[in-house]
Protein backbone atom coordinates (compact mmCIF):
# COMPACT_ATOMS: atom_id res chain seq x y z
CA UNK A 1 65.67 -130.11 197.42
CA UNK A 2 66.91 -131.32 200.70
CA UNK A 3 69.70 -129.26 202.02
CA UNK A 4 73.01 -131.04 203.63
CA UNK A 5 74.49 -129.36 206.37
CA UNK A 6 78.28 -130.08 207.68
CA UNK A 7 78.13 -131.64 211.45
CA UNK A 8 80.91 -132.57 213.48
CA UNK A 9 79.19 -135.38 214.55
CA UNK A 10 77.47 -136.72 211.82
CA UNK A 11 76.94 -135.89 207.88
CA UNK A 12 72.81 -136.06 207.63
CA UNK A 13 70.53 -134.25 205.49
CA UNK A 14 68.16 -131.79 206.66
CA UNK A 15 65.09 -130.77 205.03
CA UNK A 16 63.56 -127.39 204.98
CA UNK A 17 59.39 -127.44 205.36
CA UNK A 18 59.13 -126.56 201.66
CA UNK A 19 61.77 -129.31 200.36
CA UNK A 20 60.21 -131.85 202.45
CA UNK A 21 56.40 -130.81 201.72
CA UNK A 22 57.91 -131.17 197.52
CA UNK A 23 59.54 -134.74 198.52
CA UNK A 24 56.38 -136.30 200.06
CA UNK A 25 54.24 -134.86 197.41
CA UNK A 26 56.51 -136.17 194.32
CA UNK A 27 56.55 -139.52 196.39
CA UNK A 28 53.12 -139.57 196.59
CA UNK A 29 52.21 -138.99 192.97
CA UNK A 30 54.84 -141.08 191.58
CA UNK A 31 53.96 -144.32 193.95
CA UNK A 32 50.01 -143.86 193.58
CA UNK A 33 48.29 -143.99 190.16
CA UNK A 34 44.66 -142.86 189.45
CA UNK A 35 42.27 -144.69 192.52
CA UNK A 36 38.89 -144.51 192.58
CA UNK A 37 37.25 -143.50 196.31
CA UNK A 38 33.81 -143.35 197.41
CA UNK A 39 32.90 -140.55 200.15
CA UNK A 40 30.42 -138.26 201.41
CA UNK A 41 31.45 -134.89 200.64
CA UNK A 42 31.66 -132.08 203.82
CA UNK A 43 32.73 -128.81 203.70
CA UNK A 44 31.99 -128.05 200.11
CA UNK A 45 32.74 -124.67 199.18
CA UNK A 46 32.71 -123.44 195.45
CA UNK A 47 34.85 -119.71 194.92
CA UNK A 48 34.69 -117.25 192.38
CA UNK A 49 37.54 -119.23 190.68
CA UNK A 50 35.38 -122.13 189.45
CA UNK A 51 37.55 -124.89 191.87
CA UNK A 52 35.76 -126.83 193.89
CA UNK A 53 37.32 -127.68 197.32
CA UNK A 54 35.26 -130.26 199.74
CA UNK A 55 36.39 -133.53 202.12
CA UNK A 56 35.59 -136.87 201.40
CA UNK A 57 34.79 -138.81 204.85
CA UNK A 58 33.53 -141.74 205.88
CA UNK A 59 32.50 -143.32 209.74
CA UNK A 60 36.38 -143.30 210.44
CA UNK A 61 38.43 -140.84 208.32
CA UNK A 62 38.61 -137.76 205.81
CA UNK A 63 40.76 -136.53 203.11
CA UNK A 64 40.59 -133.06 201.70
CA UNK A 65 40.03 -132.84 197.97
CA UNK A 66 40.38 -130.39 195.21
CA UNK A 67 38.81 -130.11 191.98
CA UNK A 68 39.84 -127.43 189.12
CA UNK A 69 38.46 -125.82 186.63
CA UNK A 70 37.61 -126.48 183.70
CA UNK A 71 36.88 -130.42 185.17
CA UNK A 72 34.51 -128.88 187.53
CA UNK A 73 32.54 -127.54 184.86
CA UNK A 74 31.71 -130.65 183.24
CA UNK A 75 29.59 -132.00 185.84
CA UNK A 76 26.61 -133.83 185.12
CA UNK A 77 24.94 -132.50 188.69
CA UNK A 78 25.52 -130.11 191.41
CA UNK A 79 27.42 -132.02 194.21
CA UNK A 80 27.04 -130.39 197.89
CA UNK A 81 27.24 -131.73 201.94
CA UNK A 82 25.85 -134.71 202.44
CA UNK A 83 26.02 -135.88 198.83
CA UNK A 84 27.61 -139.58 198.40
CA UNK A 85 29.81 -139.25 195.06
CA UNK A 86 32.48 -141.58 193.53
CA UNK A 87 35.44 -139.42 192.26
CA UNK A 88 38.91 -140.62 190.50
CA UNK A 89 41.89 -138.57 191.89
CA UNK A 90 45.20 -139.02 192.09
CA UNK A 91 46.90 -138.18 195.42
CA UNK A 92 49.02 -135.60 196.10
CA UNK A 93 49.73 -133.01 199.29
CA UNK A 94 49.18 -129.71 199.29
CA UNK A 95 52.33 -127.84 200.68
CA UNK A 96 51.29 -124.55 201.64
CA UNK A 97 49.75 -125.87 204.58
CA UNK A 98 51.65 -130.07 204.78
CA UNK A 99 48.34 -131.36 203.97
CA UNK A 100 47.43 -134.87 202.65
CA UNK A 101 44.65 -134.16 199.92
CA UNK A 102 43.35 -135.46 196.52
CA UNK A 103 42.99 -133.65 193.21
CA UNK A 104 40.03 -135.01 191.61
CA UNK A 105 39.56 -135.68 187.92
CA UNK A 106 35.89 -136.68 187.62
CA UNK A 107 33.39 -136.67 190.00
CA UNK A 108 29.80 -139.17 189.83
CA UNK A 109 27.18 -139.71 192.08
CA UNK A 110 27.61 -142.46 193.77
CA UNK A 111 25.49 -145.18 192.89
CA UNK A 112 24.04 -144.33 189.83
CA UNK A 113 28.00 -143.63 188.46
CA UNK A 114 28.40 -147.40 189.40
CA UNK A 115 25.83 -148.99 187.82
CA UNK A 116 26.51 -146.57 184.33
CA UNK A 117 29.85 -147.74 184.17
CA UNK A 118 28.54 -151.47 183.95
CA UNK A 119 26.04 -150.31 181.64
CA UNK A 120 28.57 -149.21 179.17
CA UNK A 121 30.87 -151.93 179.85
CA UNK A 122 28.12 -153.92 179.01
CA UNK A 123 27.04 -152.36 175.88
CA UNK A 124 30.37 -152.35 174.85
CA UNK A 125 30.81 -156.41 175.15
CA UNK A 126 27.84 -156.68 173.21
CA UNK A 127 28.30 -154.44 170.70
CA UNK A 128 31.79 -156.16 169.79
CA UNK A 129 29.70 -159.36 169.61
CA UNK A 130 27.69 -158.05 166.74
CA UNK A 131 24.17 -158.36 169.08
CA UNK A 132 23.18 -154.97 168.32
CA UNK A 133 23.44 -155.14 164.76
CA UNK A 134 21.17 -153.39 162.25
CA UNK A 135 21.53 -156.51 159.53
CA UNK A 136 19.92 -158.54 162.69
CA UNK A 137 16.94 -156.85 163.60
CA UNK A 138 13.82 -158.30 162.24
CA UNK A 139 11.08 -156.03 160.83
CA UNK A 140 7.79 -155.33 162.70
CA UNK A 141 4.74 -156.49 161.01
CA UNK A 142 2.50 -153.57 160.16
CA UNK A 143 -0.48 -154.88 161.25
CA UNK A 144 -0.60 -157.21 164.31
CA UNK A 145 -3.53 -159.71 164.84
CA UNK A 146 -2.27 -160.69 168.53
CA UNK A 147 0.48 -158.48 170.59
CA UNK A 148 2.09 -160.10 173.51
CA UNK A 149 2.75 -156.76 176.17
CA UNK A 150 5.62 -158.09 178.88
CA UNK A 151 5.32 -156.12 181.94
CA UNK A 152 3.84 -155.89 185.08
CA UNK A 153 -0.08 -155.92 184.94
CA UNK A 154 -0.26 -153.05 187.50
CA UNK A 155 2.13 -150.42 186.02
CA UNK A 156 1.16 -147.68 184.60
CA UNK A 157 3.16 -148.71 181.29
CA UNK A 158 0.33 -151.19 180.11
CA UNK A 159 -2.62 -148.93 180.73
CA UNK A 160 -1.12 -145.86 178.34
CA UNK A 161 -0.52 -149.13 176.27
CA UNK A 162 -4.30 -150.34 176.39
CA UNK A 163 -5.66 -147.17 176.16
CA UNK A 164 -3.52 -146.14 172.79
CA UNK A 165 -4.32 -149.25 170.83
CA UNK A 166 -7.73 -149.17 171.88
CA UNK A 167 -8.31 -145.58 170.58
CA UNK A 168 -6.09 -146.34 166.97
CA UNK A 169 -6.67 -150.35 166.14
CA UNK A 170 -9.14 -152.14 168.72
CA UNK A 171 -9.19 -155.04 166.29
CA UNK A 172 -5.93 -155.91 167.77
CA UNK A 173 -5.81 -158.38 170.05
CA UNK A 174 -3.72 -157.40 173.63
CA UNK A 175 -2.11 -159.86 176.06
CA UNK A 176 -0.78 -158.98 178.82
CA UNK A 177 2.49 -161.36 180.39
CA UNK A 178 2.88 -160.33 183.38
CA UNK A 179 6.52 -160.00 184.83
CA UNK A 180 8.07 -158.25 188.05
CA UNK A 181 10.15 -155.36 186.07
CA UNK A 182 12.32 -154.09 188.86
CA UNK A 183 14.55 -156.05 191.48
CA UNK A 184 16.48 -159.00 191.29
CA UNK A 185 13.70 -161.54 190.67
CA UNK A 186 13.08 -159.51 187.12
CA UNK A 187 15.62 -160.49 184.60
CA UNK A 188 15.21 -163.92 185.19
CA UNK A 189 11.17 -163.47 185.12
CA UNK A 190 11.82 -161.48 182.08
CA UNK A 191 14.27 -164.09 179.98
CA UNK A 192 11.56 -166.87 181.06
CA UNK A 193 8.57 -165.24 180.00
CA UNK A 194 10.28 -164.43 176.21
CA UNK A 195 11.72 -167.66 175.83
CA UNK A 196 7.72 -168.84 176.84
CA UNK A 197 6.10 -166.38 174.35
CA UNK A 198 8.83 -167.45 171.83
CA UNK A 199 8.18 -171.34 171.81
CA UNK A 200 4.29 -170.73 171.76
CA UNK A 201 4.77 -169.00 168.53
CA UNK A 202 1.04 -167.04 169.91
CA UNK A 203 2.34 -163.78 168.78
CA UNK A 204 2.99 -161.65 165.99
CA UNK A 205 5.24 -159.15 168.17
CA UNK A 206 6.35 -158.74 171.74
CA UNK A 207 6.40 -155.40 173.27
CA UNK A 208 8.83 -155.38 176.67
CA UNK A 209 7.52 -152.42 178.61
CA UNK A 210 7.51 -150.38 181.92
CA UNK A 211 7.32 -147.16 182.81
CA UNK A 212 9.59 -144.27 183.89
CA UNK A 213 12.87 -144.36 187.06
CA UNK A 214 16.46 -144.02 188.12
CA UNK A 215 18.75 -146.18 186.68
CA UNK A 216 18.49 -148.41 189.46
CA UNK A 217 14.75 -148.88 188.72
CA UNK A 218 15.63 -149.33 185.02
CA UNK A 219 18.46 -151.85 185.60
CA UNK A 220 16.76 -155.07 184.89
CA UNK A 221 16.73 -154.24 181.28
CA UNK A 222 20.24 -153.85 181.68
CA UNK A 223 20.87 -157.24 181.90
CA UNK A 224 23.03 -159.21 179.29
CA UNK A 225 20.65 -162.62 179.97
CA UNK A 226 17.40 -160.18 179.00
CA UNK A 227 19.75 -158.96 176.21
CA UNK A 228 20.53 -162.09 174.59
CA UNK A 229 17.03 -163.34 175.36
CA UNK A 230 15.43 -160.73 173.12
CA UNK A 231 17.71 -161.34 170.39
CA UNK A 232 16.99 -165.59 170.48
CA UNK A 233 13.20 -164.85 170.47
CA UNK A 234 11.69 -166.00 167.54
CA UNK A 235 8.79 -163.28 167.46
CA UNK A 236 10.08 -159.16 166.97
CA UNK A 237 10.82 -157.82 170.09
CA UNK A 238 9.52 -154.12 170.56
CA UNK A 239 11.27 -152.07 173.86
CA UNK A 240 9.72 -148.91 175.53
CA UNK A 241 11.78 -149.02 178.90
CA UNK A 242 10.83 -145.60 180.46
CA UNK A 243 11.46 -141.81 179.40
CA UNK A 244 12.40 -140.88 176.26
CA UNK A 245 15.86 -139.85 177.66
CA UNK A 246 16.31 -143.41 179.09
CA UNK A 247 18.44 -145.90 176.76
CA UNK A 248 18.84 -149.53 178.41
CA UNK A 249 20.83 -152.77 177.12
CA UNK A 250 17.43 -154.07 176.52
CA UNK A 251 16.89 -151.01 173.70
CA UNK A 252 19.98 -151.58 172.23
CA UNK A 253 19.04 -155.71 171.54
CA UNK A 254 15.41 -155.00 170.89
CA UNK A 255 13.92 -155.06 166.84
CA UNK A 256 12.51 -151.65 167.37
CA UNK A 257 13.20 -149.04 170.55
CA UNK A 258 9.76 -146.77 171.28
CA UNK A 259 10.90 -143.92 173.38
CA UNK A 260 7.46 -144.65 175.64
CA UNK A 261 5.14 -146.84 176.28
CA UNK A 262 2.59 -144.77 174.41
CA UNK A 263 4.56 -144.19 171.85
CA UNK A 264 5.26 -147.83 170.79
CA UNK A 265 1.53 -148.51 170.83
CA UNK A 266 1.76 -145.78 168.29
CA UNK A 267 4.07 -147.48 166.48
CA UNK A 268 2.74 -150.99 166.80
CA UNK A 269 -0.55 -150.27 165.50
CA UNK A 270 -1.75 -149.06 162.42
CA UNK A 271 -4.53 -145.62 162.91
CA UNK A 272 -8.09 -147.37 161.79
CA UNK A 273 -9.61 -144.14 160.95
CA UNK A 274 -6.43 -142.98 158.78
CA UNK A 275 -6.61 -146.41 157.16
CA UNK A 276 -10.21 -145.89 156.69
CA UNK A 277 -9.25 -143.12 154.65
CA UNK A 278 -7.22 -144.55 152.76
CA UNK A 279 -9.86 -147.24 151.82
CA UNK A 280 -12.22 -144.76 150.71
CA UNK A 281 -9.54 -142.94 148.55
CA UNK A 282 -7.96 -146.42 146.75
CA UNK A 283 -12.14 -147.06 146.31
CA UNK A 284 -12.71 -143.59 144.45
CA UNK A 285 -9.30 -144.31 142.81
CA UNK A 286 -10.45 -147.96 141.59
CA UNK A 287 -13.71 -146.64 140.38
CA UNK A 288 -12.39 -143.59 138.47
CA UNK A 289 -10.08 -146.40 136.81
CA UNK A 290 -12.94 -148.45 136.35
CA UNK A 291 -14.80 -145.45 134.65
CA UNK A 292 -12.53 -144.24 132.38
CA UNK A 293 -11.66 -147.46 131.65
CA UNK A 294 -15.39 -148.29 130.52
CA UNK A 295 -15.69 -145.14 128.64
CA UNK A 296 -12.10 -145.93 126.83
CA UNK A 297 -13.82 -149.50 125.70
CA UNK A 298 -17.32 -148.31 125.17
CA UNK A 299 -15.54 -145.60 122.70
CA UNK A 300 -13.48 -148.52 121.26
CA UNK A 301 -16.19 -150.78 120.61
CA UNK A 302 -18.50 -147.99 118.88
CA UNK A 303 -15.27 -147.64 116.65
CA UNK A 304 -15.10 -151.38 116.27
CA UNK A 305 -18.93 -151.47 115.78
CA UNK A 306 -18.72 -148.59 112.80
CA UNK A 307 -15.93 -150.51 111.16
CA UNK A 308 -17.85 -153.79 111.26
CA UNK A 309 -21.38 -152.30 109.83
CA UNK A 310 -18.76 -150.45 107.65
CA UNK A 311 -17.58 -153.72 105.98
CA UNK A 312 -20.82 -155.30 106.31
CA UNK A 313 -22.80 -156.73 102.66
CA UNK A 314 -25.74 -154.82 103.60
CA UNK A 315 -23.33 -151.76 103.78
CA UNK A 316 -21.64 -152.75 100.67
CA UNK A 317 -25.01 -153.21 98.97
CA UNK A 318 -26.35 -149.77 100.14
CA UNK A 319 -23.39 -148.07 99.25
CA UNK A 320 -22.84 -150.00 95.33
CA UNK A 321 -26.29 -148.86 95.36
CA UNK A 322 -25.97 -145.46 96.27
CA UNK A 323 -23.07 -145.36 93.51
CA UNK A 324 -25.54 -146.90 91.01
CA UNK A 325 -27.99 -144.56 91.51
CA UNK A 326 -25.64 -141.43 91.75
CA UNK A 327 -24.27 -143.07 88.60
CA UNK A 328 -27.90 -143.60 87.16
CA UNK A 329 -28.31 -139.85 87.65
CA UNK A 330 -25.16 -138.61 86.00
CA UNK A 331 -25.39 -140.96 82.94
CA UNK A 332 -29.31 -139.16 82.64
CA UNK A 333 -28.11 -135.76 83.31
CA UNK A 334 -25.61 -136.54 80.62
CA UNK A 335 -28.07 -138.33 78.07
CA UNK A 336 -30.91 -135.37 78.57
CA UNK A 337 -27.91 -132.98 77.68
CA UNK A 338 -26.34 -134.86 74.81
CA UNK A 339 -30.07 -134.77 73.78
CA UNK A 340 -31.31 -130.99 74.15
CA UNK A 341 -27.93 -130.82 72.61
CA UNK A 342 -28.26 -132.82 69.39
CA UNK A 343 -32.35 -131.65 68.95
CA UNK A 344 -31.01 -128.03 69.08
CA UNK A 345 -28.44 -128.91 66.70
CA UNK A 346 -31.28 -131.41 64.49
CA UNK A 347 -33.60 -128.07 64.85
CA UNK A 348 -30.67 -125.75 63.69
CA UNK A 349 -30.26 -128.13 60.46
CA UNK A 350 -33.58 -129.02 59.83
CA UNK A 351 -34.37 -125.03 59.59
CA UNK A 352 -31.57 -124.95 57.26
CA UNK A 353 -33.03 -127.73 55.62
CA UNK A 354 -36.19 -126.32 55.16
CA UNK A 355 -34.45 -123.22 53.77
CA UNK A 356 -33.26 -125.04 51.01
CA UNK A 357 -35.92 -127.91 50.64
CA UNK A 358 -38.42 -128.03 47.89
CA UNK A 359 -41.11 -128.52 50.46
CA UNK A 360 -40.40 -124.94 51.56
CA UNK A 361 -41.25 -123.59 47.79
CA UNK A 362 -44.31 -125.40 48.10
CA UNK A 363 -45.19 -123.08 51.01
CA UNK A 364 -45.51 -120.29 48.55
CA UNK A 365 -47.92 -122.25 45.99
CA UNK A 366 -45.40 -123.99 44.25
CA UNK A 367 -46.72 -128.02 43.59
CA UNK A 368 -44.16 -131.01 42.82
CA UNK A 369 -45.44 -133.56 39.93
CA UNK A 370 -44.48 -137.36 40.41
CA UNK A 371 -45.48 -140.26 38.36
CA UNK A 372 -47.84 -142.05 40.12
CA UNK A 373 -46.86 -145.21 39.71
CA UNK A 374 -43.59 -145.06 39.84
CA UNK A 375 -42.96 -141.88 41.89
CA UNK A 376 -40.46 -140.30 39.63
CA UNK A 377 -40.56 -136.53 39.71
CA UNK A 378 -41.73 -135.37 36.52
CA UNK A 379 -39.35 -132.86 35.16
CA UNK A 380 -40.37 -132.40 31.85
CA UNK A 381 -43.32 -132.17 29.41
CA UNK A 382 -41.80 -135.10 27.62
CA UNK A 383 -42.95 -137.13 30.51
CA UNK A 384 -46.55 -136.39 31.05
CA UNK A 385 -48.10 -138.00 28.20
CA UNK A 386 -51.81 -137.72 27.00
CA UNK A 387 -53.82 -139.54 29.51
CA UNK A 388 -50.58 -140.40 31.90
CA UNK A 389 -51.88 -140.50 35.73
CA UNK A 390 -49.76 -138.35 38.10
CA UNK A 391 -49.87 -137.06 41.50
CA UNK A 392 -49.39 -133.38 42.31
CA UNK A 393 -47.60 -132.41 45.90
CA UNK A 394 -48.52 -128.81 47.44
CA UNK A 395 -47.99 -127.53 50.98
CA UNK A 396 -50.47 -129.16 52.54
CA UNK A 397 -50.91 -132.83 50.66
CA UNK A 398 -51.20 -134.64 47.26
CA UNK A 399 -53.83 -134.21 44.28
CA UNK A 400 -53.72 -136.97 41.89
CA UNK A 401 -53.82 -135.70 38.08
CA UNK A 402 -54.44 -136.95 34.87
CA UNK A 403 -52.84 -135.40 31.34
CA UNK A 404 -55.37 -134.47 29.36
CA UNK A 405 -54.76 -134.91 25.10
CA UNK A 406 -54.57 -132.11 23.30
């Protein structure tokens, strides 16, 4: 707080070093927001507090700058002399000692925190627009007849390309548009040679390639007229812009991101020998359908067959006649019993018969006398009459007789 002192002369207010040091600093923070400033940092020192304290300079000036923990902790590198960095501060002073300084909120390389801040202004304009939408990206046919490759011929990007397909599909057929893929002539050689392979319609998929960098080697496909150039091609567009740990805009508004250039050709490509494999087992599969399916019919078609020679005349016929016969049989097993049956019962009565029959009596010398004429039994002397013929039966035949007179 400035302190007023009475003077004869004049009333004025006098400030004490500590009160004035407070007044410039609140001035200071209250007039100046955030800035951004770009420096190379000097005298950087790093205590066992975790600040970091260093100068900013350029060709004509310095300011002193302080960073605290825990914001120096979230660094992304390890800044030191000689180091160009970007860093957002807001300025204040520093009153033990009346110095001017900065106390810094986040610190980037220079450069590289530039260009990432575009990037994700960038990505963040497109996104909003709807060009990196999942409904919008078309699907990559599984098997490619012809791939247009857009990169440069000499990279090392389209010889891990070459080499991959050539070891998993060689039927598929590689052509390489060449492109510059870093520098400004790039994007535009880029968007000209996909709006070319678009029109000719040659291609079943484009793959948009290069190999590994910085950011600034990376940044033509972080262009938004390569962006929206993939997205109006009318073939898939595949990207495989570096390491796996790079993301461009060009990822982002391809069909499909590879992490490599290997790796898409992985991706693109189907592996012959695996599908090899699989042709061999869908061929064992087909013909162990195909077998049981034969055996299945052949089994019907005896069943069908036994039905029809089942139902056929000839079977009728041989199987009426098989009953006939079988009948045949039983009705002779069943006469030759009734038979035995009926001659055992005939025998039975004709022995009773016998018993009782006259012809038995003639066994023991006994003879029957019959008229010979008319074959009446003579039972009395009253019928044999002087001179009457008869006949005489004994056991063993006939004697014919004639009554003497007396």
């Amino acid at each position: 707080m400035p302190e007023s002192l009475d003077n004869p002369i004049a009333a004025r207010e006098v400030y004490s070093p500590s009160a004035l040091t407070r007044f410039v600093r609140d001035l200071l923070e209250d007039v100046l927001p955030l800035i951004w400033i770009e420096g190379e940092i000097s005298n950087f020192s790093r205590p066992a507090s975790g600040h970091l304290y260093f100068t900013l300079k350029d060709s004509g000036a310095q300011v002193r700058c302080a960073m605290f923990k825990p914001r120096s902790t979230w660094l992304r590198f390890k800044p030191g002399d000689g180091m160009r960095v970007l860093a957002r501060a807001r300025v204040s002073l520093y009153e033990a000692r009346g110095e001017f300084q900065l106390i810094v909120d986040s610190l980037e390389e220079a450069g590289e925190g530039a260009l990432q801040r575009a990037f994700e202004q960038l990505k963040t304009k497109l996104a909003a627009e709807g060009l990196f939408d999942a409904d919008r990206k078309r699907a990559i046919p599984k098997i490619p007849r012809r791939i247009g490759v857009i990169t440069s011929p000499s990279g090392a990007a389209i010889h891990d390309v070459l080499s991959v397909i050539a070891r998993r599909f060689p039927l598929a057929e590689i052509e390489i548009l060449p492109v510059p893929v870093q520098g400004k002539e790039a994007p535009p050689a880029i968007v000209a040679m996909l709006g070319a392979a678009s029109a000719a319609r040659r291609h079943d998929v484009l793959l948009l390639t290069r190999g590994g960098g910085s950011l600034e080697d990376l940044w033509a496909f972080n262009d938004e007229t390569v962006a929206r150039a993939i997205r109006a091609s009318a073939i898939p567009v595949v990207s495989a812009i570096g390491h796996e740990i790079d993301f461009t805009i060009a990822d982002f508004a391809a069909d499909l991101r590879a992490p490599t250039p290997s790796a898409a050709a992985e991706l693109l490509v189907p592996d012959a020998a695996e599908i090899a494999r699989g042709f061999v087992r869908q061929r064992q599969r087909i013909e162990q359908l195909l077998r049981r399916g034969l055996e299945s019919r052949t089994q019907r078609l005896d069943h069908l067959l036994a039905r029809i020679n089942a139902q056929s005349p000839q079977a009728r016929l041989a199987r009426a006649d098989e009953r006939l016969h079988m009948l045949h049989r039983r009705l002779a097993d069943r006469a030759r019993g009734g038979i035995e049956r009926r001659a055992s019962r005939l025998g039975e009565l004709a022995r009773t018969l016998h018993a009782v029959s006259p012809l038995a009596t003639l066994d023991r010398g006994y003879a029957i006398l019959f008229e010979r004429g008319s074959g009446r039994v003579v039972r009395s002397v009253t019928q044999a009459t002087p001179g009457a013929p008869l006949r005489a039966r004994v056991a063993d035949g006939e004697i014919d007789l004639r009554v003497e007179p007396d």
